[in-house]
C-alpha atoms as a PDB file:
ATOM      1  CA  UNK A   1      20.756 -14.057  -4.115  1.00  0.00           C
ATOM      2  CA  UNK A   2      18.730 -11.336  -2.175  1.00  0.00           C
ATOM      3  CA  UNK A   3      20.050  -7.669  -2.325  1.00  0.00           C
ATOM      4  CA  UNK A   4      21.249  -5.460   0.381  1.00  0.00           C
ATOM      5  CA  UNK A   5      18.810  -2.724   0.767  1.00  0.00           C
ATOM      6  CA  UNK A   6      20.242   1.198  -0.200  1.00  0.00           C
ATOM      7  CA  UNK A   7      17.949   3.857   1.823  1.00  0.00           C
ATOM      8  CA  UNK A   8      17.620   7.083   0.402  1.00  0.00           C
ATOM      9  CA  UNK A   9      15.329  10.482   0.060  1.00  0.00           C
ATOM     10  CA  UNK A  10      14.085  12.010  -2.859  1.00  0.00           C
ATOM     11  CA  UNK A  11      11.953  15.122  -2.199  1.00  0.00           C
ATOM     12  CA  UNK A  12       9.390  15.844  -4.493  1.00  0.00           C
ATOM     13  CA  UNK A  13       6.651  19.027  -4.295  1.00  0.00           C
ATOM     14  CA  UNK A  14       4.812  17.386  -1.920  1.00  0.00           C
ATOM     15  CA  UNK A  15       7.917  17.063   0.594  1.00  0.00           C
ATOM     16  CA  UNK A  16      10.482  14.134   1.244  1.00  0.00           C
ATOM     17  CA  UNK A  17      10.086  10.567   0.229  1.00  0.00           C
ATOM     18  CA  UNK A  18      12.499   8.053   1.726  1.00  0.00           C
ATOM     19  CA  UNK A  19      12.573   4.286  -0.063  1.00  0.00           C
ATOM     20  CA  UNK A  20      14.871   1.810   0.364  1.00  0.00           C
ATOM     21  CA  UNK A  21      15.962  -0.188  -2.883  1.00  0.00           C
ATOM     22  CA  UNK A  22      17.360  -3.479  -3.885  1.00  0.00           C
ATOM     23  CA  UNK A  23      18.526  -5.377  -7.074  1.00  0.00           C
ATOM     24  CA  UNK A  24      18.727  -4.579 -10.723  1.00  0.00           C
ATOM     25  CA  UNK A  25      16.277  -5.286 -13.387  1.00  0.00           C
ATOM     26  CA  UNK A  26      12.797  -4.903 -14.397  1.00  0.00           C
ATOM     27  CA  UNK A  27      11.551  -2.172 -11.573  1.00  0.00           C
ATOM     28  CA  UNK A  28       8.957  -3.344  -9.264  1.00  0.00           C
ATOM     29  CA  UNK A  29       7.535  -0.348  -6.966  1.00  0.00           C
ATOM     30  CA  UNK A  30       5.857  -1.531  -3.873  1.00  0.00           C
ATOM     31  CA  UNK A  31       2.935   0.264  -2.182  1.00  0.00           C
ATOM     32  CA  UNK A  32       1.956   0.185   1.673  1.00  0.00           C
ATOM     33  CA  UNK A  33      -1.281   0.859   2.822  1.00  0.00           C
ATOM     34  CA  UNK A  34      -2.341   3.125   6.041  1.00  0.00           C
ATOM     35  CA  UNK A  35      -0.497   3.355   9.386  1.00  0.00           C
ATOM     36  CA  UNK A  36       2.463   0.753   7.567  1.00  0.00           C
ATOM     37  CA  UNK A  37       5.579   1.473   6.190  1.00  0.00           C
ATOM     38  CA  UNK A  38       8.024  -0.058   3.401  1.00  0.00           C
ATOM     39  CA  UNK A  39       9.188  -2.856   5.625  1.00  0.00           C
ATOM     40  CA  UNK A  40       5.679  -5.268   5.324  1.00  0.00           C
ATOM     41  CA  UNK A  41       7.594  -6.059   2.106  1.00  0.00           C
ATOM     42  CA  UNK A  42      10.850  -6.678   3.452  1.00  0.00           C
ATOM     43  CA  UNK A  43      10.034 -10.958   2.718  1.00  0.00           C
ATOM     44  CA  UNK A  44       9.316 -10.538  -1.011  1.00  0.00           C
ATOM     45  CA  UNK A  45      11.580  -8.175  -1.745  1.00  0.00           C
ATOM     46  CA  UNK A  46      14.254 -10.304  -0.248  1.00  0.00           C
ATOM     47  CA  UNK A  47      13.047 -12.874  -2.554  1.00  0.00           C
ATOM     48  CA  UNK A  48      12.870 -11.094  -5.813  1.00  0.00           C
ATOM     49  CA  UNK A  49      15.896  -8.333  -5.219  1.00  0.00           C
ATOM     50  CA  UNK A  50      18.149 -11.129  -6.892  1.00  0.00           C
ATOM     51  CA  UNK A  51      16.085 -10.657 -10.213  1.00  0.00           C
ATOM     52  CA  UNK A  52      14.403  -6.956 -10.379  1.00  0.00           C
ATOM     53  CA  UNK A  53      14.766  -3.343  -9.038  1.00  0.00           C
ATOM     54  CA  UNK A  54      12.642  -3.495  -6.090  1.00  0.00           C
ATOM     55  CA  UNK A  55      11.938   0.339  -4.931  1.00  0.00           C
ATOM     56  CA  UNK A  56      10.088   0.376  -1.704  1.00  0.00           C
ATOM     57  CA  UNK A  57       8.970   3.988  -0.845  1.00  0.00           C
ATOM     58  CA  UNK A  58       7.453   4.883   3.057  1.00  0.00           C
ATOM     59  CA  UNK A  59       4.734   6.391   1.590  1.00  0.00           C
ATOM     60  CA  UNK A  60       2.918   9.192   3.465  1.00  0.00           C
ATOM     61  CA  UNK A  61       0.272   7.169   5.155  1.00  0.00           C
ATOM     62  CA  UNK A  62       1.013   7.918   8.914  1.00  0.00           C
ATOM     63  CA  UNK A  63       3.635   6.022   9.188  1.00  0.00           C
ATOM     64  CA  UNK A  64       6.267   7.863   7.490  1.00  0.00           C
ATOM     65  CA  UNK A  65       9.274   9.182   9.446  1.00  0.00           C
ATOM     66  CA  UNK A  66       9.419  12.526   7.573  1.00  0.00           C
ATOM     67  CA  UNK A  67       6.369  14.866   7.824  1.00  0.00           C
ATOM     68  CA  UNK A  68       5.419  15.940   3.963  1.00  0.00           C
ATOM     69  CA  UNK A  69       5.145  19.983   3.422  1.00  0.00           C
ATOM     70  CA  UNK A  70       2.012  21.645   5.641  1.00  0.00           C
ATOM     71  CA  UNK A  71      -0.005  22.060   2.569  1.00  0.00           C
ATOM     72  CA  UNK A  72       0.685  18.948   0.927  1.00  0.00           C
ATOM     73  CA  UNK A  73      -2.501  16.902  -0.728  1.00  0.00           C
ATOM     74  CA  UNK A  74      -3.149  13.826   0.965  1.00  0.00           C
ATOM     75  CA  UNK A  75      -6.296  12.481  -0.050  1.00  0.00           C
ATOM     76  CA  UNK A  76      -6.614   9.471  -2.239  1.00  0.00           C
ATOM     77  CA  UNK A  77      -5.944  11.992  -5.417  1.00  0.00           C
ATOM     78  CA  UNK A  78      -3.011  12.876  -3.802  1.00  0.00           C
ATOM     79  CA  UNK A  79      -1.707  10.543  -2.908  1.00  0.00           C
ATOM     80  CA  UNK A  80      -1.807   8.598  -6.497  1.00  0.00           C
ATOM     81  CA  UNK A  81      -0.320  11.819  -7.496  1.00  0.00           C
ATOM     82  CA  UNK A  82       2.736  11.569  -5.505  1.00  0.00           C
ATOM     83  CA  UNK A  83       3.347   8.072  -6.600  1.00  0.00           C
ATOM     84  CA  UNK A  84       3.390   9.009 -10.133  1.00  0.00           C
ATOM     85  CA  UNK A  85       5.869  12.455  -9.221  1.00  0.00           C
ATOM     86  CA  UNK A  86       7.775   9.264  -7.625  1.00  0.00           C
ATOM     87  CA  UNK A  87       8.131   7.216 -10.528  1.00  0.00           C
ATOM     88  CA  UNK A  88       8.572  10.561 -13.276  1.00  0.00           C
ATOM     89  CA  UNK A  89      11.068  11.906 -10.382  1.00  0.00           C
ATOM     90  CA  UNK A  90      13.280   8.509 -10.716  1.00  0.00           C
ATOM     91  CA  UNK A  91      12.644   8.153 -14.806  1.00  0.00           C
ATOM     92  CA  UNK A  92      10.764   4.687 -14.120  1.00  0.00           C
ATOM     93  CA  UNK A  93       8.678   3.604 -17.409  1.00  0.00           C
ATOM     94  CA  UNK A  94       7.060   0.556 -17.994  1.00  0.00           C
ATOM     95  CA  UNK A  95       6.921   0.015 -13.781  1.00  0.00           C
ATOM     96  CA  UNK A  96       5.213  -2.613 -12.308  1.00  0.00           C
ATOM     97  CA  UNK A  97       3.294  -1.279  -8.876  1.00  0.00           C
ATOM     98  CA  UNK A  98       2.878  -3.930  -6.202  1.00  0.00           C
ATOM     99  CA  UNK A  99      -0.447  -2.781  -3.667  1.00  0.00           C
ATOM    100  CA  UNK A 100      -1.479  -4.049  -0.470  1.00  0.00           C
ATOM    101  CA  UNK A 101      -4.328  -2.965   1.954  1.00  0.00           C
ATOM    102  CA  UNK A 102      -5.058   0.721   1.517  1.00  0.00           C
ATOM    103  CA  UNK A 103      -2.195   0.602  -0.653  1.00  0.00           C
ATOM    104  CA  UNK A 104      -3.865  -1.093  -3.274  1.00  0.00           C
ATOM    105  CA  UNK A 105      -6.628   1.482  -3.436  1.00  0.00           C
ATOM    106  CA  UNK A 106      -3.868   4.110  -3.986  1.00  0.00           C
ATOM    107  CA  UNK A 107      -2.451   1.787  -6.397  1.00  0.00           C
ATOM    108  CA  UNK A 108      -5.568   1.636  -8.205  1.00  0.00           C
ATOM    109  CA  UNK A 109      -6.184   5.573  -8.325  1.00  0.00           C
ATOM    110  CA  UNK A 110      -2.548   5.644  -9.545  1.00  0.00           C
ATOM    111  CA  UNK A 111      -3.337   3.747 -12.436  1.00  0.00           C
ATOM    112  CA  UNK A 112      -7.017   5.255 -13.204  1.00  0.00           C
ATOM    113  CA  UNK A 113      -5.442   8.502 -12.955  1.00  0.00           C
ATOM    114  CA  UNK A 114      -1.682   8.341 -14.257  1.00  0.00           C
ATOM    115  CA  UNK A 115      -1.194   5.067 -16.139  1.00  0.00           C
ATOM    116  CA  UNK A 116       1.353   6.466 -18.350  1.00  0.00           C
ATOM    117  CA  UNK A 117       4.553   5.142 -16.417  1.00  0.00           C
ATOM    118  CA  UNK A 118       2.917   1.993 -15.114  1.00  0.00           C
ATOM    119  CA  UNK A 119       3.146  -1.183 -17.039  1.00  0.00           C
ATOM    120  CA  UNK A 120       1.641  -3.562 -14.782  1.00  0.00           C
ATOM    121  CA  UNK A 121      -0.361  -3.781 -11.482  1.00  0.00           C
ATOM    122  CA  UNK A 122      -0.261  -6.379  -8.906  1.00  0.00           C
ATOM    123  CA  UNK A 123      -2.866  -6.205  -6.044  1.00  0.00           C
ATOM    124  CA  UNK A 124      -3.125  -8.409  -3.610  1.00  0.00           C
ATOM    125  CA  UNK A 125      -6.094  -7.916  -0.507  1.00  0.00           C
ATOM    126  CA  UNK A 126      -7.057  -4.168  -0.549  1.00  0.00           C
ATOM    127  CA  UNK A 127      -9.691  -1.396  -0.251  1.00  0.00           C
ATOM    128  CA  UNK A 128     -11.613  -1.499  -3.748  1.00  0.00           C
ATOM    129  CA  UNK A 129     -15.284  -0.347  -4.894  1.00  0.00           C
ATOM    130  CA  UNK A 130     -17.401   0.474  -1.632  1.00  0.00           C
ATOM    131  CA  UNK A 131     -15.245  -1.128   0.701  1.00  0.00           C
ATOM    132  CA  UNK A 132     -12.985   1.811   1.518  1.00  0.00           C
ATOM    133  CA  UNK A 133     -12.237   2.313   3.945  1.00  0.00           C
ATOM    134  CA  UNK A 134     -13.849  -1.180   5.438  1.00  0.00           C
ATOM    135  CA  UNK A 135     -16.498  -2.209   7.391  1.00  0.00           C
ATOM    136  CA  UNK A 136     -14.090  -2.368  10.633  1.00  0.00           C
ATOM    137  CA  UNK A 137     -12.095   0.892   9.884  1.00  0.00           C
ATOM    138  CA  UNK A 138     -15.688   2.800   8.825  1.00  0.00           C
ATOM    139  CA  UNK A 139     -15.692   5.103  11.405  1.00  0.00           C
ATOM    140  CA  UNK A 140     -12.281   6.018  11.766  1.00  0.00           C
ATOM    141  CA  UNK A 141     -12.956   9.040   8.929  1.00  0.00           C
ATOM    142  CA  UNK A 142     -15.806  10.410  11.001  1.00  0.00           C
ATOM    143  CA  UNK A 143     -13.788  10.278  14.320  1.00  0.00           C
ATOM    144  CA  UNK A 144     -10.815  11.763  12.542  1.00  0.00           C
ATOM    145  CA  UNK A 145     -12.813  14.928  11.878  1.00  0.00           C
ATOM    146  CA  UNK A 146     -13.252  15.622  15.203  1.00  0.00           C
ATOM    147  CA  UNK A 147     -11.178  17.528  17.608  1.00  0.00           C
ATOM    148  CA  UNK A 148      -8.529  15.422  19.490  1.00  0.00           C
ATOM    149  CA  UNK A 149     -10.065  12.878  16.836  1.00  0.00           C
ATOM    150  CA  UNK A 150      -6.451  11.575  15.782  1.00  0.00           C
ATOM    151  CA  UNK A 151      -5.032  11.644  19.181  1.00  0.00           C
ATOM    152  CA  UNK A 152      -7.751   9.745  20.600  1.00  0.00           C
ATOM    153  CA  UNK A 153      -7.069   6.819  17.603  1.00  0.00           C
ATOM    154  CA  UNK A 154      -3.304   7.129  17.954  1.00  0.00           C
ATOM    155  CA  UNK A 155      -3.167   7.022  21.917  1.00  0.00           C
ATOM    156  CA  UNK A 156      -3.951   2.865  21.897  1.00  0.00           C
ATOM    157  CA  UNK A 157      -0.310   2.388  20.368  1.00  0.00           C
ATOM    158  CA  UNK A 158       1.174   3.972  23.616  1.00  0.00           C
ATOM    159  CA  UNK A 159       0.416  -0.205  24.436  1.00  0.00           C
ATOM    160  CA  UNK A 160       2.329  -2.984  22.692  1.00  0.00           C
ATOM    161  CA  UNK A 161      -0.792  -5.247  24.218  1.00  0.00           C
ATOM    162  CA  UNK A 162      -3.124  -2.530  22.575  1.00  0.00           C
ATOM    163  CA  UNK A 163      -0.737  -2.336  19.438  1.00  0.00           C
ATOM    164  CA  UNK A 164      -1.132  -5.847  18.638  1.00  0.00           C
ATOM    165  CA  UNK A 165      -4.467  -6.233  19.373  1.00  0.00           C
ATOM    166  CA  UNK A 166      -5.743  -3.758  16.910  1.00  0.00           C
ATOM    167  CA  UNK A 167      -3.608  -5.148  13.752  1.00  0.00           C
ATOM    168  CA  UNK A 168      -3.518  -8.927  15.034  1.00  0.00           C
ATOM    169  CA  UNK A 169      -7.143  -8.936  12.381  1.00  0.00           C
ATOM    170  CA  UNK A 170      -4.607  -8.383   9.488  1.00  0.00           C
ATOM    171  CA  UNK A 171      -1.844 -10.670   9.754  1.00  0.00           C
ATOM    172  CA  UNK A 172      -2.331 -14.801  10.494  1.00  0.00           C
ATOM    173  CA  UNK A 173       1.398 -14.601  11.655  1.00  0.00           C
ATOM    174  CA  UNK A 174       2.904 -12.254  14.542  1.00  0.00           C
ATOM    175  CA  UNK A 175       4.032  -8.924  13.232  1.00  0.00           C
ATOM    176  CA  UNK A 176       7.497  -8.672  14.207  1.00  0.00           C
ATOM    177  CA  UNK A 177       7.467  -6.048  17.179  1.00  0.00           C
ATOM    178  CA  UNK A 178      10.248  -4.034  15.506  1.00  0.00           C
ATOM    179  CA  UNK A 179       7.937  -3.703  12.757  1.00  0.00           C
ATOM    180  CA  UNK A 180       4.961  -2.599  14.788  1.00  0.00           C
ATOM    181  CA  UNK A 181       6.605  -0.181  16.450  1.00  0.00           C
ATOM    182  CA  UNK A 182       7.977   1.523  13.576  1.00  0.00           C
ATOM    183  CA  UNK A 183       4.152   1.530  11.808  1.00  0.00           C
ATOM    184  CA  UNK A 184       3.236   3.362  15.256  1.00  0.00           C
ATOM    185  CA  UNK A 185       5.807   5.677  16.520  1.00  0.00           C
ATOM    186  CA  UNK A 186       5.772   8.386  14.025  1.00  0.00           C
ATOM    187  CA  UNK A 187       2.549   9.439  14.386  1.00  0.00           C
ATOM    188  CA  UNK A 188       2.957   9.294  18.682  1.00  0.00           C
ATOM    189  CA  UNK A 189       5.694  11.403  18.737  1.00  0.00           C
ATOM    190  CA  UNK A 190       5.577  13.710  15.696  1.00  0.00           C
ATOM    191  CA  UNK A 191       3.409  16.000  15.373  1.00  0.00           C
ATOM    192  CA  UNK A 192       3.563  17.219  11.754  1.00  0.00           C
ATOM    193  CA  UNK A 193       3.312  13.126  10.614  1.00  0.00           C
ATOM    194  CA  UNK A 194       0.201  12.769  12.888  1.00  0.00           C
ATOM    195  CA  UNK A 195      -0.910  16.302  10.846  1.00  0.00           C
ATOM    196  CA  UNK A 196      -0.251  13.733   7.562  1.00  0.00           C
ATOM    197  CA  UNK A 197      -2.201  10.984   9.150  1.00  0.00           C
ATOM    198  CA  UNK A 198      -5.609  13.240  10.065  1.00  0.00           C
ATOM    199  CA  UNK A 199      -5.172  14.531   6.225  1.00  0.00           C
ATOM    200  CA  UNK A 200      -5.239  10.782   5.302  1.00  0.00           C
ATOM    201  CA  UNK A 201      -7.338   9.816   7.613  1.00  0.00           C
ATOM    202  CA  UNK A 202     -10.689  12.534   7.092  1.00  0.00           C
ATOM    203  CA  UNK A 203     -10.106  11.978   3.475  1.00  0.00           C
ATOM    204  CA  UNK A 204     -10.868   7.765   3.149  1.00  0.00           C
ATOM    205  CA  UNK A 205     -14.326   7.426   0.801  1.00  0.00           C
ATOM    206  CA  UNK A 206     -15.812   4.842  -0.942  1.00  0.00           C
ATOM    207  CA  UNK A 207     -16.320   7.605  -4.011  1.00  0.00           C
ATOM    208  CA  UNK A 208     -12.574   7.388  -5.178  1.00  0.00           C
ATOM    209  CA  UNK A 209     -12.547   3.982  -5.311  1.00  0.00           C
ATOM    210  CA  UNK A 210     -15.675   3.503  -6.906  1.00  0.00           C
ATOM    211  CA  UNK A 211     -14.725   6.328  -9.838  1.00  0.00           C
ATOM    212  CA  UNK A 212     -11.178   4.094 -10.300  1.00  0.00           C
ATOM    213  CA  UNK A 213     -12.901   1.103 -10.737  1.00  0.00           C
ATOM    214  CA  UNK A 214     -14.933   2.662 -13.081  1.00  0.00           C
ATOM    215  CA  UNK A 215     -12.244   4.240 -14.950  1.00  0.00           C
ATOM    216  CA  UNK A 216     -10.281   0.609 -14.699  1.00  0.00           C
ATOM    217  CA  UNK A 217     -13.193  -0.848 -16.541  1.00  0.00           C
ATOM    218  CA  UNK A 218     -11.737  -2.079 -19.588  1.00  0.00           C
ATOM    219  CA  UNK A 219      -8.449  -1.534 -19.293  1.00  0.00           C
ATOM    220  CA  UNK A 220      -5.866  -3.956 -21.018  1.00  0.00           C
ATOM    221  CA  UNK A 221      -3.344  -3.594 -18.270  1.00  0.00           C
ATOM    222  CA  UNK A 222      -1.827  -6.819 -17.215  1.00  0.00           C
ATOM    223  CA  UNK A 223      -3.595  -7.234 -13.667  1.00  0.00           C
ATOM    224  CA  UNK A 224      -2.561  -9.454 -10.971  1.00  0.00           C
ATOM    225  CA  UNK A 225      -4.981 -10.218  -8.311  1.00  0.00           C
ATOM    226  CA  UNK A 226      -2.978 -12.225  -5.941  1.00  0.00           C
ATOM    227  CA  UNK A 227      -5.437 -13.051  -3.035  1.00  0.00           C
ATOM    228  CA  UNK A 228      -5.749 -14.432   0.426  1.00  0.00           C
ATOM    229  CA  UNK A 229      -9.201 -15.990   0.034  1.00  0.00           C
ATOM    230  CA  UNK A 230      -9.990 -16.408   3.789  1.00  0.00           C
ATOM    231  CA  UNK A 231      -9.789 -13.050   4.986  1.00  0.00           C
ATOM    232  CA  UNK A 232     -12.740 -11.301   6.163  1.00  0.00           C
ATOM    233  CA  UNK A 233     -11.605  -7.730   5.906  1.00  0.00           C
ATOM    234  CA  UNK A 234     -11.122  -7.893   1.946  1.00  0.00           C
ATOM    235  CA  UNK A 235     -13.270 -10.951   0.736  1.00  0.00           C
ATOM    236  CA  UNK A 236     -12.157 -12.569  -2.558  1.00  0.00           C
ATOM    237  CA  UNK A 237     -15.697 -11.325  -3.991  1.00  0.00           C
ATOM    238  CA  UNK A 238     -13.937  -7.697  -4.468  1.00  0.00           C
ATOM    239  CA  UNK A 239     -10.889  -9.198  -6.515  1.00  0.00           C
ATOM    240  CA  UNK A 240     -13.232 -11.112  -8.648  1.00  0.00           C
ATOM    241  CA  UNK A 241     -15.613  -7.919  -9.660  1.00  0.00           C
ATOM    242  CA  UNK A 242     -11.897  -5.945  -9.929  1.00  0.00           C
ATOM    243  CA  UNK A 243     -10.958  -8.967 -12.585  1.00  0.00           C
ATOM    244  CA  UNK A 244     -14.536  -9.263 -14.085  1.00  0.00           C
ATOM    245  CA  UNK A 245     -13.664  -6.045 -15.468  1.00  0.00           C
ATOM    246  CA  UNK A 246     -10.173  -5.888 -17.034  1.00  0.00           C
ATOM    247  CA  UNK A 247     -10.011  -8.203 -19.482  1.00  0.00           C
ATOM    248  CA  UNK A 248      -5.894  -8.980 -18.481  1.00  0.00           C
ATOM    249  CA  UNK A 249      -6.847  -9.418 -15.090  1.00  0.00           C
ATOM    250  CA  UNK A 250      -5.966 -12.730 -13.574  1.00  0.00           C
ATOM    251  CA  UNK A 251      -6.918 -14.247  -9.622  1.00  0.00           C
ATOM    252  CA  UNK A 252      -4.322 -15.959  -8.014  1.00  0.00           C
ATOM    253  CA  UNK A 253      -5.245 -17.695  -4.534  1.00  0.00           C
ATOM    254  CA  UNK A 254      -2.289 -16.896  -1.874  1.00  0.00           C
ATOM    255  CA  UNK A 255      -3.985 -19.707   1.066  1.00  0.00           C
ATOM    256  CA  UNK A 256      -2.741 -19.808   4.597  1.00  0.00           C
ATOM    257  CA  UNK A 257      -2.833 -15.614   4.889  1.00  0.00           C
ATOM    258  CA  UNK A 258      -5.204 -12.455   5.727  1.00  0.00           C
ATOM    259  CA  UNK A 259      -5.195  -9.067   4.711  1.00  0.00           C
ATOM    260  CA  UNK A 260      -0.831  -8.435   4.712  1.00  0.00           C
ATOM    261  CA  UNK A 261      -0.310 -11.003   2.103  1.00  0.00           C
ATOM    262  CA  UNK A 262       3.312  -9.830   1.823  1.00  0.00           C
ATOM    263  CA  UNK A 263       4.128 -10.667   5.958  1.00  0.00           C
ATOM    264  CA  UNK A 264       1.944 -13.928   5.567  1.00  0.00           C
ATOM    265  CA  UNK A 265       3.338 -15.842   2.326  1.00  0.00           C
ATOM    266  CA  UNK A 266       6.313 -13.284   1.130  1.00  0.00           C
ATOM    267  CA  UNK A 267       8.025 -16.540  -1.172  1.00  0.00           C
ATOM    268  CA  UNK A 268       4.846 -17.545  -2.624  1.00  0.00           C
ATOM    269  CA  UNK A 269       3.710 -14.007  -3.882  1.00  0.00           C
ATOM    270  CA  UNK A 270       7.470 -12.965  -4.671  1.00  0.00           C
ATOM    271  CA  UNK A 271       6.975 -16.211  -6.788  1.00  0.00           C
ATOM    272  CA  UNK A 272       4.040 -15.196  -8.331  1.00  0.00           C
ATOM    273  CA  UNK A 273       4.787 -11.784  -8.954  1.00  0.00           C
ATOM    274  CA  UNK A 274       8.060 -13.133 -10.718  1.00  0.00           C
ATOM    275  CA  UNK A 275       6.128 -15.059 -13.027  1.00  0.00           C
ATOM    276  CA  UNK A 276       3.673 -12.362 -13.908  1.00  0.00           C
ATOM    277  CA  UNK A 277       6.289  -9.717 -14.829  1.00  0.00           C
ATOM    278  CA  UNK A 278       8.240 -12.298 -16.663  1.00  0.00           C
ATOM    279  CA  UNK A 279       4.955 -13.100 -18.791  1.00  0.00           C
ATOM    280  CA  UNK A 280       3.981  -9.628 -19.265  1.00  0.00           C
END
């Protein structure tokens, strides 16, 4: 039986942190990527709350509801660095982290950089090697750096038309319009999370996730690559040089989804993701 889901706020030196959790058991902590929130899991954790300890964190990608402190560190670094103040912060050991999108590249840096909490990593379609930010989303670093650079990206989501136009490339089923909205409000009307945003924004490079993968090389982490083979943002080439490299590193094929996995088939990767914990 799926869990009811507890919100709360932990606030760390960064600034505040709300996640929502679910269940008991094995904890499973689920990364977002950029302009998203905690809810594009809502499906699998609903699925696997009955087993595990699903924590699902907004994390501070421009989407957040809570601006971080002014001088907080939001580059990729940082980022990865707040996860693992997360998981010390909430005495989680032996975690299993759960990427998606830009999320996943986090999720990566988290683990090249602070793999002493994390026990297992499941990716599924994400930023990795050159492709980060990707091909689509190239500019949006550049155009961040300039003035009214942010503004000028954010002002499109003033639209529901323009809204779901610009994320309908990620998703082969509708994004619930509650959902969109919530990915897109916070950095319209706040302006310390649009301050987040151009700090996560300017900061996208190919470099860190390059230097992860590098670091990653090797590693016997359990891996779990669990990819939408179709989609052209984050071809299934990039899982398979991820998995070349880590000898525990296993591809699973999610069919029938793009780049949000976790909207597109939530029961078949809550399955999978079940089954890898449960073997690892």
């Amino acid at each position: 039986m799926p869990k009811p889901q507890e919100e709360h706020e932990i606030m760390l030196a960064a600034g505040p942190v709300r996640y929502r959790e679910a269940g008991t058991g094995e904890p499973i902590v689920f990364v977002h990527g950029y302009l998203a929130n905690g809810g594009l899991w809502d499906g699998v954790v609903e699925a696997l709350s009955g087993s595990f300890r699903c924590i699902v964190p907004d994390w501070p990608l421009g989407s957040q509801r809570v601006a971080m402190a002014p001088d907080a560190d939001l580059s990729p670094l940082g980022i990865a660095a707040i996860i693992a103040s997360f998981l010390e912060a909430l005495g989680l050991d032996e975690v299993t982290i759960a990427g998606n999108d830009s999320g996943g590249a986090m999720s990566q840096i988290l683990v090249a950089n602070h793999p002493e909490r994390v026990g297992r990593l499941v990716l599924t379609n994400c930023d990795s090697h050159e492709n980060f930010p990707p091909a689509i989303f190239k500019a949006l670093p550049f155009l961040g750096k300039l003035p009214g650079g942010i503004a000028l990206q954010v002002a499109p989501f003033r639209s529901s038309f323009l809204t779901r136009l610009i994320f309908k490339p990620l998703a082969r089923t509708p994004i619930p319009e509650k959902l969109l909205r919530s990915w897109v409000e916070p950095g319209l009307h706040d302006l310390d999370v649009r301050r987040d945003l151009k700090k996560v924004t300017v900061s996208m490079h190919k470099r860190y996730t390059l230097e992860a993968a590098e670091k990653l090389r090797g590693t016997e982490l359990p891996v779990l690559l669990a990819w939408a083979p179709g989609d052209r943002i984050f071809p299934l080439k990039y899982a398979e040089r991820l998995a070349a490299a880590m000898p525990n590193a296993r591809i699973v094929e999610i069919p029938d989804a793009s780049t949000f996995v976790p909207l597109d088939q939530p029961k078949r990767l809550a399955e999978e993701i079940a089954a890898f914990v449960d073997a690892n």
